[in-house]
Protein backbone atom coordinates (compact mmCIF):
# COMPACT_ATOMS: atom_id res chain seq x y z
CA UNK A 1 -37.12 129.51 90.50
CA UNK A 2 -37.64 131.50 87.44
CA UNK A 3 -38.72 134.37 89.41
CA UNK A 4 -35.85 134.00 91.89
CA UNK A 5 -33.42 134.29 88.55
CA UNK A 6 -34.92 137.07 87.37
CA UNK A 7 -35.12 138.98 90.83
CA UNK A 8 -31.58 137.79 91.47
CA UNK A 9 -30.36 139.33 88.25
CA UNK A 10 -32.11 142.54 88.25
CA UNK A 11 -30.73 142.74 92.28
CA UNK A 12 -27.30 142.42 91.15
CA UNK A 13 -27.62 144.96 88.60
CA UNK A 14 -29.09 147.60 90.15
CA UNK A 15 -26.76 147.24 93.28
CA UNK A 16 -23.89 146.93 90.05
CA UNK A 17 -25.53 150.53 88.70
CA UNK A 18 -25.38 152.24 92.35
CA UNK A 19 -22.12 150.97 93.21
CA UNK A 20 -21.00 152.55 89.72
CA UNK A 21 -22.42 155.75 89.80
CA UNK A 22 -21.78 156.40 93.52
CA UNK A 23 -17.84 155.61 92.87
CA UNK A 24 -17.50 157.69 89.61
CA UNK A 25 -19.82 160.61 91.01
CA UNK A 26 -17.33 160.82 94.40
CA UNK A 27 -14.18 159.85 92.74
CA UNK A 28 -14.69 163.36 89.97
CA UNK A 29 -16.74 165.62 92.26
CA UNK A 30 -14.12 165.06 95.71
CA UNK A 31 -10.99 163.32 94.62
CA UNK A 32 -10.37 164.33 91.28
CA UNK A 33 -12.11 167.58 91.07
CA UNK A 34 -8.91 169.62 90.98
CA UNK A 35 -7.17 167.81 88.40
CA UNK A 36 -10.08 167.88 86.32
CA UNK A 37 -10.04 171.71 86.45
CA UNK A 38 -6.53 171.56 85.38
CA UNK A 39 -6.99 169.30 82.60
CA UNK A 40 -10.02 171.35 80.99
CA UNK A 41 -7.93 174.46 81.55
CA UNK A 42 -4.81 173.07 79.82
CA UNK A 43 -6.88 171.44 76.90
CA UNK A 44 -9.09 174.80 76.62
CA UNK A 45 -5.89 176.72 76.79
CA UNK A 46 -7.46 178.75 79.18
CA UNK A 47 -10.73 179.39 77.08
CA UNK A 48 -12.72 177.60 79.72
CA UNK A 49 -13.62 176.67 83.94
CA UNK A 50 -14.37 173.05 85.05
CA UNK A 51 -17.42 172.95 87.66
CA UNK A 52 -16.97 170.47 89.75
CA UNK A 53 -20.77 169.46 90.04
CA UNK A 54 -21.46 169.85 86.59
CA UNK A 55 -18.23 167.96 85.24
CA UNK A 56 -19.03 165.30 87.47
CA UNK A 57 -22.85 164.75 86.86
CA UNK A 58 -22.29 164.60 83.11
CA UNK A 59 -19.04 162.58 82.97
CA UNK A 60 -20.85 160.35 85.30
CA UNK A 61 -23.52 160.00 83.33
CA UNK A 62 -21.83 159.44 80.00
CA UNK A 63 -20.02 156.44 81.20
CA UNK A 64 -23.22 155.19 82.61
CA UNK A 65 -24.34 155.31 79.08
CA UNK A 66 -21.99 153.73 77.47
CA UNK A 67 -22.15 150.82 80.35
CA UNK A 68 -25.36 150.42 79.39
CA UNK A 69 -24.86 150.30 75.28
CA UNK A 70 -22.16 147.73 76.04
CA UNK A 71 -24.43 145.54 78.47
CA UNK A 72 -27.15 145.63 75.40
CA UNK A 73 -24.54 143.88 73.05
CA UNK A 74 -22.79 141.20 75.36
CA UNK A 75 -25.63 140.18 77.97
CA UNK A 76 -23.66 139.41 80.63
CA UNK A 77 -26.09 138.50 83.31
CA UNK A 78 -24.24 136.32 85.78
CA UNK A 79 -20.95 136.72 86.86
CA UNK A 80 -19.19 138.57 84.00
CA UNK A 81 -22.03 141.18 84.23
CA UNK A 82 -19.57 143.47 86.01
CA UNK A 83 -17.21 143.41 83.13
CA UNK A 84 -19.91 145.58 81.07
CA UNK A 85 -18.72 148.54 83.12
CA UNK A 86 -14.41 147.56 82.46
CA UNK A 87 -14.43 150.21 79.60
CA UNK A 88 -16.10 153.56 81.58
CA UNK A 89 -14.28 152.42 84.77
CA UNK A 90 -10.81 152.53 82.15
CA UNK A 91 -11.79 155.83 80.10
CA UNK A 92 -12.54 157.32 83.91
CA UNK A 93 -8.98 156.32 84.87
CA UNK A 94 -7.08 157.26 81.50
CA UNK A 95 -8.91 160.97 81.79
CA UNK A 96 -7.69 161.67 85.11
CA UNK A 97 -4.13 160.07 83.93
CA UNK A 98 -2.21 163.14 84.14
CA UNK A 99 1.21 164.29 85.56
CA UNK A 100 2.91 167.59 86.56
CA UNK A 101 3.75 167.74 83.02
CA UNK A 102 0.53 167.82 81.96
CA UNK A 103 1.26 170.81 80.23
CA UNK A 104 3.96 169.84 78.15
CA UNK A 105 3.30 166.40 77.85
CA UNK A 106 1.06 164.85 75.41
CA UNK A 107 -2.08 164.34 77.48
CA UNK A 108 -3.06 160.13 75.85
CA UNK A 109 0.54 159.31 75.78
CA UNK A 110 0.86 155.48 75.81
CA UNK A 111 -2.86 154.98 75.65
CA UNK A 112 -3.13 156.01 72.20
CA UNK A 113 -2.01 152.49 71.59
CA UNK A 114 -2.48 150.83 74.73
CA UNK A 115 -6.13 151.03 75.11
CA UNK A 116 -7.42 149.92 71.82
CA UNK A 117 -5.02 146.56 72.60
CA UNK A 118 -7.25 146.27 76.03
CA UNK A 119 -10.45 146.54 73.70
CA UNK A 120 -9.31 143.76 72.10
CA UNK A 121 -7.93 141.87 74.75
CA UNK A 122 -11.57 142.60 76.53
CA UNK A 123 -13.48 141.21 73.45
CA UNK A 124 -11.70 137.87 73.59
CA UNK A 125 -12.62 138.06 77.94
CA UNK A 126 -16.24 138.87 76.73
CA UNK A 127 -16.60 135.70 74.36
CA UNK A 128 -14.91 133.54 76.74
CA UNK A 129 -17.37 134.78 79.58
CA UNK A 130 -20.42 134.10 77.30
CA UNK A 131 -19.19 130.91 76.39
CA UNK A 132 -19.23 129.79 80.19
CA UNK A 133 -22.60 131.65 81.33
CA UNK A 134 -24.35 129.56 78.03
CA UNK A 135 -22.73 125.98 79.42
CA UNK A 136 -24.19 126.83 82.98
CA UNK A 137 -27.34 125.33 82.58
CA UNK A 138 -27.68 124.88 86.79
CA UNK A 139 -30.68 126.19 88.86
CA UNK A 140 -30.79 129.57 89.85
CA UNK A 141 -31.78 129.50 93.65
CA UNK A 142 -31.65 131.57 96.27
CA UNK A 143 -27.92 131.06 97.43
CA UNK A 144 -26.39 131.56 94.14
CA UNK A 145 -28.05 134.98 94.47
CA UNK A 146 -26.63 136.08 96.70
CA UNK A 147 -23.18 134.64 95.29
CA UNK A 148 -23.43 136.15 92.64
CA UNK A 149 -24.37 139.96 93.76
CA UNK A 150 -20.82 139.78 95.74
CA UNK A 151 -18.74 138.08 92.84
CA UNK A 152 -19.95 140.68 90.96
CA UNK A 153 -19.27 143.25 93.34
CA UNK A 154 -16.02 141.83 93.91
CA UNK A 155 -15.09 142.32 90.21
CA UNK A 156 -16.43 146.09 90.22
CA UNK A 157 -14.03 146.97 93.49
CA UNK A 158 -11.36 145.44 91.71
CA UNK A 159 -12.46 147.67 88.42
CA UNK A 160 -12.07 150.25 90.95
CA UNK A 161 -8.98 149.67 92.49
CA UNK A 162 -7.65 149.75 89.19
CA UNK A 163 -9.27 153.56 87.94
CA UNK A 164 -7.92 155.28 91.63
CA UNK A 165 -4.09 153.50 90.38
CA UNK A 166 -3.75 154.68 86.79
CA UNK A 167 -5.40 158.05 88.15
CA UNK A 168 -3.17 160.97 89.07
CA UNK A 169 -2.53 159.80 92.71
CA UNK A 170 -0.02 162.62 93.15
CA UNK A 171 -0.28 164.07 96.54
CA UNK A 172 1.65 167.39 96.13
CA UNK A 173 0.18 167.97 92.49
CA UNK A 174 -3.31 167.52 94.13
CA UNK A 175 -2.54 170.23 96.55
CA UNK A 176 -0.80 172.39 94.34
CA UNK A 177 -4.29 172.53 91.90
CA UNK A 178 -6.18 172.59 95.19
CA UNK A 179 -4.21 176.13 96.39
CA UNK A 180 -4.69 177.38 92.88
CA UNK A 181 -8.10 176.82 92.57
CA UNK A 182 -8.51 178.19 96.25
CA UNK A 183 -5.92 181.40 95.29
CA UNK A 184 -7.58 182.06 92.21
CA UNK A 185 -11.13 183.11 93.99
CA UNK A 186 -9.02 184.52 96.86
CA UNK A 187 -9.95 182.26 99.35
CA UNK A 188 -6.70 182.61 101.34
CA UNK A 189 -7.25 181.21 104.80
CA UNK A 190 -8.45 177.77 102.48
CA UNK A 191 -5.33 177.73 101.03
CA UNK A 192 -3.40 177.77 103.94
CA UNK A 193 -4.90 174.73 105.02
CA UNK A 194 -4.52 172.75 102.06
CA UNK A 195 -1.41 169.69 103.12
CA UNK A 196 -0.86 171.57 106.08
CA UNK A 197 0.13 168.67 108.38
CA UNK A 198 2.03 166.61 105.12
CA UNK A 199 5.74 166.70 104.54
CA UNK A 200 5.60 166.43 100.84
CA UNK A 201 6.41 169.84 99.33
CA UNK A 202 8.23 170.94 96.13
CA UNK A 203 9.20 174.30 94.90
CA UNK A 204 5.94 174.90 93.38
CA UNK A 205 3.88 174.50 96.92
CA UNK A 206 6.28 176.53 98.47
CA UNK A 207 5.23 179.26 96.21
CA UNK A 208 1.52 178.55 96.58
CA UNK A 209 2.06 178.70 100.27
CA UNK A 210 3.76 181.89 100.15
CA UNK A 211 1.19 183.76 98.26
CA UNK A 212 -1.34 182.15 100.36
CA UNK A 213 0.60 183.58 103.47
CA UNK A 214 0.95 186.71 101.73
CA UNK A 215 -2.50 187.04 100.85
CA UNK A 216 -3.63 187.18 105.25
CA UNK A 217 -0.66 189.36 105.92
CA UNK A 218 1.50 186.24 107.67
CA UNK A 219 4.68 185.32 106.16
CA UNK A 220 6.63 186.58 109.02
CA UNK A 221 4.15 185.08 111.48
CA UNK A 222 3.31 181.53 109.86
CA UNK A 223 5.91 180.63 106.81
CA UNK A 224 7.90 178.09 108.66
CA UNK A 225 5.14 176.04 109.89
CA UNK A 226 4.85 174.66 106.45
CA UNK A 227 7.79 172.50 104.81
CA UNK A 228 9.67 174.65 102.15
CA UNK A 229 12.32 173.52 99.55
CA UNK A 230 13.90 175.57 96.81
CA UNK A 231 15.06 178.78 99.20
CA UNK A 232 14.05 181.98 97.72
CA UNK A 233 14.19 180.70 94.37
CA UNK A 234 10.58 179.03 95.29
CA UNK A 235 8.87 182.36 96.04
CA UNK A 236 8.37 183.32 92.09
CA UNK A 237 7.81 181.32 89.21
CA UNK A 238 10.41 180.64 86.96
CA UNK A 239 8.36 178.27 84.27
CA UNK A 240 10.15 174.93 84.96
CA UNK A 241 11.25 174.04 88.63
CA UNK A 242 8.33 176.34 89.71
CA UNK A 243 5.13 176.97 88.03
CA UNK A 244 1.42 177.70 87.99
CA UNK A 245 -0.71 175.51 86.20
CA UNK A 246 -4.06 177.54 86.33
CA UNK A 247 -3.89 180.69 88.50
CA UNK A 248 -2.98 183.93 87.16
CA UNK A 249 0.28 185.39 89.03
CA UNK A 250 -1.24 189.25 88.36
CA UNK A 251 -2.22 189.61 92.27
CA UNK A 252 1.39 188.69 93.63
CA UNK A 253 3.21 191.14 90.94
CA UNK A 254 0.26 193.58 92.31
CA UNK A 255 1.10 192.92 95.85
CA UNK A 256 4.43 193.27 95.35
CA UNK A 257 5.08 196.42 93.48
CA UNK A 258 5.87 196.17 89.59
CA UNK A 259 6.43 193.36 87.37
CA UNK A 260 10.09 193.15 85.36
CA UNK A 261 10.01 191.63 82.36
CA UNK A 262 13.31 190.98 82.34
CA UNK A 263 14.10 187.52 84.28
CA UNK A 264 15.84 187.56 87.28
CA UNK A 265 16.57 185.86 91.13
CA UNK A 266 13.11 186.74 92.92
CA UNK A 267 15.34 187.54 95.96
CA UNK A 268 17.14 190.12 93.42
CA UNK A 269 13.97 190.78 92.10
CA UNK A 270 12.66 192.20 95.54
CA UNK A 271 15.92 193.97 96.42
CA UNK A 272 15.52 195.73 92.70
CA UNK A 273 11.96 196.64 93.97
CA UNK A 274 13.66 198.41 97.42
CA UNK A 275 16.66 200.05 95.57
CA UNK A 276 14.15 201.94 92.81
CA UNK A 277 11.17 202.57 95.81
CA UNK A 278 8.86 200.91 93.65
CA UNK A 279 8.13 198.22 96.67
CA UNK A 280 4.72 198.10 98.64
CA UNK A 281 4.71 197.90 102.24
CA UNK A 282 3.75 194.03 101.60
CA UNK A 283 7.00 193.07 99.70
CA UNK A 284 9.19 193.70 103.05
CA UNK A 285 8.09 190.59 103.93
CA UNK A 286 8.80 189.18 100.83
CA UNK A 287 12.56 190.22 101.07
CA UNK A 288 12.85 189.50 104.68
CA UNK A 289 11.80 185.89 104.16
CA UNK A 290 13.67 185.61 100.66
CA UNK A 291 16.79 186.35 103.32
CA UNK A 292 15.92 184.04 105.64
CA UNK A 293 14.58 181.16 103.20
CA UNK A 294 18.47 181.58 101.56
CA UNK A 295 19.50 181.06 105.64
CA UNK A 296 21.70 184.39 104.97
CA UNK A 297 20.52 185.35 108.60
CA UNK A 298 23.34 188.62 108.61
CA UNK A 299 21.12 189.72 105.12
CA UNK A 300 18.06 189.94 107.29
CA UNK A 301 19.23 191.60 110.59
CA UNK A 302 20.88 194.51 108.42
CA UNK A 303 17.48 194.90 107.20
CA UNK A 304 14.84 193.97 109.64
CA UNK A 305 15.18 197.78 111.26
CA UNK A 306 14.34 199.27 107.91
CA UNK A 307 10.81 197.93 108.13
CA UNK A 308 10.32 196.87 111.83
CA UNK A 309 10.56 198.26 115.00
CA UNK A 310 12.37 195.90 117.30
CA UNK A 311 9.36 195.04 120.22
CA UNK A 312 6.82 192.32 120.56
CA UNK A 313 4.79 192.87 117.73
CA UNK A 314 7.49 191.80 115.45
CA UNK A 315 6.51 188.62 113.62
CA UNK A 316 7.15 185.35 115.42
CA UNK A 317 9.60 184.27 112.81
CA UNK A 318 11.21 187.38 112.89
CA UNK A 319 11.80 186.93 116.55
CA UNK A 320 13.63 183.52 116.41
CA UNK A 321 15.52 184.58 113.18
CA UNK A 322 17.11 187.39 115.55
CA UNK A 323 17.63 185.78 118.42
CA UNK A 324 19.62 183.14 116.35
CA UNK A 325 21.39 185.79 114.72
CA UNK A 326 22.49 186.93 118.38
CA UNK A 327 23.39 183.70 119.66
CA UNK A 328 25.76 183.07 116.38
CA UNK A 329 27.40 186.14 116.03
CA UNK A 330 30.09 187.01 118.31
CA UNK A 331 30.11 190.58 117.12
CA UNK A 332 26.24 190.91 116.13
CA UNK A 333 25.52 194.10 114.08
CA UNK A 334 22.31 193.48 116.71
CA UNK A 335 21.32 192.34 119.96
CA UNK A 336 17.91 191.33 120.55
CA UNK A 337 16.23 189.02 123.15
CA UNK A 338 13.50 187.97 124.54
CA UNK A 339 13.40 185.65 128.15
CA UNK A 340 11.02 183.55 126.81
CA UNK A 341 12.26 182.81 122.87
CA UNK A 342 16.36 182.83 124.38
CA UNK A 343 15.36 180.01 126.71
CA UNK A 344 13.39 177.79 124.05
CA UNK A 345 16.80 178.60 121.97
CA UNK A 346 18.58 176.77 124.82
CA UNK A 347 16.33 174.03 125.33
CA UNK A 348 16.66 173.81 121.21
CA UNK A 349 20.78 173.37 121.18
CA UNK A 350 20.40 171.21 124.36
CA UNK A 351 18.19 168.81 122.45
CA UNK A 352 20.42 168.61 119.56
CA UNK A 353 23.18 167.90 121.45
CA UNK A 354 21.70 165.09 123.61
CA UNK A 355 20.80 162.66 120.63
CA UNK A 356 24.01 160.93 118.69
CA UNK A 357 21.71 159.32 116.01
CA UNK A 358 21.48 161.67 113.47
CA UNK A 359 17.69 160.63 113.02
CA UNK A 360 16.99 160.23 116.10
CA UNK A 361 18.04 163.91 116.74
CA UNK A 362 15.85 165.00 113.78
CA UNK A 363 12.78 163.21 114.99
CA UNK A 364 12.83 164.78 118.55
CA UNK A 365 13.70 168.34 117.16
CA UNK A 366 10.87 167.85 114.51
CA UNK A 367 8.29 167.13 116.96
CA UNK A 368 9.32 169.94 119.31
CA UNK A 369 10.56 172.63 117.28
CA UNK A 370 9.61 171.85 113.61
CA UNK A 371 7.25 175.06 113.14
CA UNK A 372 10.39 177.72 114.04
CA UNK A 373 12.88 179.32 111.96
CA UNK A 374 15.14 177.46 113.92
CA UNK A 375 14.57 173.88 112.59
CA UNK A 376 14.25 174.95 109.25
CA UNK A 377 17.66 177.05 109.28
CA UNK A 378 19.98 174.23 110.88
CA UNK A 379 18.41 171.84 108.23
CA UNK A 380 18.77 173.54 105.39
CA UNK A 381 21.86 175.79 105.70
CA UNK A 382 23.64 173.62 103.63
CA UNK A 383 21.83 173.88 100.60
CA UNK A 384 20.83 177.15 100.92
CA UNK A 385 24.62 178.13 101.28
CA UNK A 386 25.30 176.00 98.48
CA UNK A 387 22.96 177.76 96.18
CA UNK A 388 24.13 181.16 97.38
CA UNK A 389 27.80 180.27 96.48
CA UNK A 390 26.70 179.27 92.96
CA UNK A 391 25.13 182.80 92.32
């Protein structure tokens, strides 16, 4: 029985260990990884680069460590043996505690105070657990074993649960460090596909996604296969409702032409760029989708000539923006068509008007049309024309 005890215990904490290490090792090097690089970079102020596989072996093994020093002083060998690992699985989960604000937020925030009251209120647990494991005089057979390797393991998933809750869970801030990370070693294509098939977007991703877009030559082809927000206002950052958290913004100022230091409208900014000929052949785009991000769809067709010659090389979006344009306009400055884009246009106001429900009507457009310039103009027209009038 002795030797059953022993075996049991030494089981159940080396299965404890594995778990432990496996978790924290995955949860830095895969789920965190990007927010870690933003974190060093922010704290560093730039000085220095998080790698992933380093950052994650030695942060791992750290709070191994210190599992280990606490085990030595409390003992735990039943079930509160788990509970040695409470204060790495906690320090994991407050250093990956970070918002979009990590920047201008103090990074400990509440847990400056908070977590030395869990240190104390995780003493008191300790004492209470040793208390019980010294009254438990009882056999140690086979069974319990086994009992006792799950309610351990129980306690570590719940550990667990708790570091992936309190850790930045942010889905659009993941993919915004993600694109930044991917942008910054000009891995373009990689970028692209970062959220691609997610609906959560701010002003910030839109921007990513431009440059991203920009960077394989496809705004005009691909832009409106991603959801946008912010019109053209998204396509530059501004330092608040947009920004960049790591990446250096050099490359799009290069792309585009010249940088002004004086702020401005990025849709002014590019039309600046055009009126002094200081604009690269890659910032047409840029201007051409500022216009049709804004919806201002009469903008764009007295520009598109300028840059494009009307055939079927013309970027998709391009296409659909014009054949919109035609279909509005009773007095178009152009005509263009195409059989094939003028009849999806008709199936496209058919469809809208055969649904009543409002959501309905979005749902079935969504899944049909919800990559064309078409779905995103007749869903955001309203804001876009009520940030133009503001101007």
């Amino acid at each position: 029985m002795i030797n059953n005890r022993k075996n049991g215990i030494v089981t159940m904490r080396v299965t404890c260990a594995i778990f432990f290490v496996f978790f924290t090792f995955l949860y830095l090097y895969d789920y965190q990884a990007d927010i870690m690089s933003v974190i060093q970079h922010v704290l560093s102020q730039g000085a220095t680069h998080y790698n992933r596989l380093i950052g994650a072996v030695l942060i791992t093994v750290v709070l191994w460590l210190l599992q280990f020093t606490i085990y030595s002083f409390i003992r735990l060998e039943r079930v509160g043996h788990a509970l040695s690992y409470f204060p790495s699985l906690l320090l994991l989960a407050i250093l990956t505690d970070v918002t979009r604000d990590v920047d201008t937020e103090s990074y400990l925030g509440c847990w400056a105070w908070l977590f030395p009251l869990l240190m104390i209120v995780y003493a008191v647990v300790i004492w209470f657990c040793r208390q019980m494991e010294s009254l438990d005089s009882s056999p140690f057979v086979t069974e319990s074993s086994s009992r006792l390797l799950w309610q351990n393991l129980a306690i570590m998933g719940a550990m667990m649960l708790m570091t992936c809750s309190i850790g930045c869970s942010d889905e659009v801030f993941h993919y915004r460090m993600r694109m930044e990370n991917d942008l910054s070693n000009k891995r373009y294509e990689e970028a692209q596909q970062v959220g691609i098939n997610e609906e959560k977007t701010d002003s910030s991703l839109t921007f990513l996604r431009i440059w991203a877009l920009a960077g394989t030559h496809q705004l005009g082809e691909r832009l409106f296969e991603y959801p946008l927000v912010g019109g053209s206002d998204a396509m530059l950052p501004n330092g608040s409702s947009v920004k960049v958290m790591m990446a250096s913004t050099k490359p799009v100022y290069k792309m585009l032409g010249v940088y002004f230091k004086q702020q401005m409208p990025p849709r002014l900014y590019f039309e600046k760029l055009h009126q002094k000929w200081w604009a690269t052949k890659e910032s047409n785009d840029w201007l051409l989708c500022a216009y049709l991000l804004d919806c201002d769809v009469d903008a764009f067709a007295h520009n598109i000539t300028k840059y494009y010659r009307l055939d079927s090389h013309l970027p998709k979006h391009y296409r659909e923006a014009l054949i919109l344009y035609t279909h509005l306009r009773e007095h178009p400055y152009l005509v263009y068509h195409d059989a094939v884009m003028d009849a999806d246009y008709e199936d496209y106001q058919d469809m809208s008007k055969k649904y009543a429900n409002p959501k309905e009507r979005y749902s079935e457009l969504k899944d049909t049309y919800g990559k064309t310039y078409w779905f995103y103009f007749f869903t955001h027209r309203r804001v876009a024309n009520r940030i133009m009038s503001g101007r």
